[in-house]
Protein backbone atom coordinates (compact mmCIF):
# COMPACT_ATOMS: atom_id res chain seq x y z
CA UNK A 1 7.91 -21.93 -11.64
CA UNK A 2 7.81 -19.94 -8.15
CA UNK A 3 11.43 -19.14 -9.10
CA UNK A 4 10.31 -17.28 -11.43
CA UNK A 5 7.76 -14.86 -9.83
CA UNK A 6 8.20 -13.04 -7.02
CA UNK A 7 5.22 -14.70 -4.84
CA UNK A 8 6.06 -12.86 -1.39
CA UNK A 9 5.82 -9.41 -4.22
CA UNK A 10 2.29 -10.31 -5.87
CA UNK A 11 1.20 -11.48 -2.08
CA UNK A 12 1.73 -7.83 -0.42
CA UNK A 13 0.39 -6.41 -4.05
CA UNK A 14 -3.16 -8.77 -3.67
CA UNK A 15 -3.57 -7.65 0.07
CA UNK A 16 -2.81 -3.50 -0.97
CA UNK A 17 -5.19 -3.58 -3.50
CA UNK A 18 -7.93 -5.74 -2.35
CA UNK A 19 -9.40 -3.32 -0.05
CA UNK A 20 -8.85 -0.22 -1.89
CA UNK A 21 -11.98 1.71 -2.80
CA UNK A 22 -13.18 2.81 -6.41
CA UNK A 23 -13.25 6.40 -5.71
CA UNK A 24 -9.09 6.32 -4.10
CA UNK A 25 -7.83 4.89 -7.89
CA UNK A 26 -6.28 6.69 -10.80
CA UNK A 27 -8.19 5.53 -14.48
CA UNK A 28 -5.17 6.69 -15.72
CA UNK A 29 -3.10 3.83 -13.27
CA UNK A 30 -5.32 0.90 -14.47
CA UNK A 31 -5.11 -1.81 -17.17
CA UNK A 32 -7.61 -2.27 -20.07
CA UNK A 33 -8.07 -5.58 -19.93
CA UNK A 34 -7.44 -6.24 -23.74
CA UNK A 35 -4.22 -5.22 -23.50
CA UNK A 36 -3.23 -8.09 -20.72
CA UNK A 37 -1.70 -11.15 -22.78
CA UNK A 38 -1.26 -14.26 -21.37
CA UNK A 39 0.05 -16.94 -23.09
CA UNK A 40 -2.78 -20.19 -23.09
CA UNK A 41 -0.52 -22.78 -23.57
CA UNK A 42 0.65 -22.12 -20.00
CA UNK A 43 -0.89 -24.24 -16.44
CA UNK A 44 -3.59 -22.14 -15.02
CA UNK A 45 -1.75 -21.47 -11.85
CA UNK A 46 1.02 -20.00 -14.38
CA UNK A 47 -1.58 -17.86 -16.52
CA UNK A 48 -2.83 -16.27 -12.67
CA UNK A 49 0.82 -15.53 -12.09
CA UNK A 50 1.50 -13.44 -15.17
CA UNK A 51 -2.10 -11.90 -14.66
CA UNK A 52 -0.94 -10.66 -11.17
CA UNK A 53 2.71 -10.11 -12.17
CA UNK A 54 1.09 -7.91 -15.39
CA UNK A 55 -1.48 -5.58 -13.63
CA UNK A 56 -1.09 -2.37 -11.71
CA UNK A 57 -4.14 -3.89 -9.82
CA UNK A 58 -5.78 -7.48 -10.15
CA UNK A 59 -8.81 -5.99 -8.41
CA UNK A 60 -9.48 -3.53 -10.90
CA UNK A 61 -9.16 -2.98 -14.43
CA UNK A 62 -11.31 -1.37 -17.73
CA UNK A 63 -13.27 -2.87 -20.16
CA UNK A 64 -13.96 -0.60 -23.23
CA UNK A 65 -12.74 2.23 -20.83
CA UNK A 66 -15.26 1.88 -18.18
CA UNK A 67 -13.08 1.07 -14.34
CA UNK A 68 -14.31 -2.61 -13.49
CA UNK A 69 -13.71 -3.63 -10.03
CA UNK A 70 -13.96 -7.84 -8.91
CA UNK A 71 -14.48 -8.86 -5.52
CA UNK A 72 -15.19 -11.96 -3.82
CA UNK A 73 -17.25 -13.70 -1.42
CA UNK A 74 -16.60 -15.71 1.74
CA UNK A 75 -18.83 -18.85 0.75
CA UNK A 76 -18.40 -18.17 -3.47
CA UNK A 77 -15.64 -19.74 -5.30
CA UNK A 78 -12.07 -18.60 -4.36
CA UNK A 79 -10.70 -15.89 -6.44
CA UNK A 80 -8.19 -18.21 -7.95
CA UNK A 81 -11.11 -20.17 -9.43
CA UNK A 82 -12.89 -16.99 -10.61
CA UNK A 83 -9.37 -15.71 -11.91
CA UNK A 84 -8.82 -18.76 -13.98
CA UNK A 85 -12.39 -18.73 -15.36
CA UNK A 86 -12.41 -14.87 -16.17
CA UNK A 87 -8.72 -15.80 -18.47
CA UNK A 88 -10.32 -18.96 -19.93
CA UNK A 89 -13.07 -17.27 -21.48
CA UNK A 90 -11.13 -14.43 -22.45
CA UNK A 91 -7.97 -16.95 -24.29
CA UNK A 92 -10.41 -19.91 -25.68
């Protein structure tokens, strides 16, 4: 599976975007959500790789046009765990 992502690539692409602000992104640069298709019969560590791989930015994206922006806490669950949630509910 790793062979097939670049993991060292969506690694420096998590860490650029994670700390950029709202204000500092183009709408025009970010995904509407619906249009992100990942394919459910995949592992959940798989469907979070083609998430990552598939976004400009997995911090931010639109929903019905309006700029959405996740972040996570220190003591919350880890974003891999909110990831997989957010693409279970959206691919039941």
């Amino acid at each position: 599976m790793k062979d097939k992502y670049n993991i060292k690539e969506l690694e420096e692409k998590i860490n650029k975007c994670k700390n950029m602000k709202l204000e500092d992104i183009n709408p025009d640069d970010v995904d509407e959500l619906s249009s992100i298709k990942i394919d459910r019969r995949k592992s959940s560590n798989e469907r979070i790789l083609d998430f990552l791989a598939q976004v400009k930015n997995p911090y931010v994206f639109k929903v019905n046009g309006n700029l959405v922006r996740m972040s996570f806490s220190a003591n919350a669950p880890t974003a891999d765990d909110c990831l997989t949630r957010v693409l279970e509910n959206l691919y039941r």
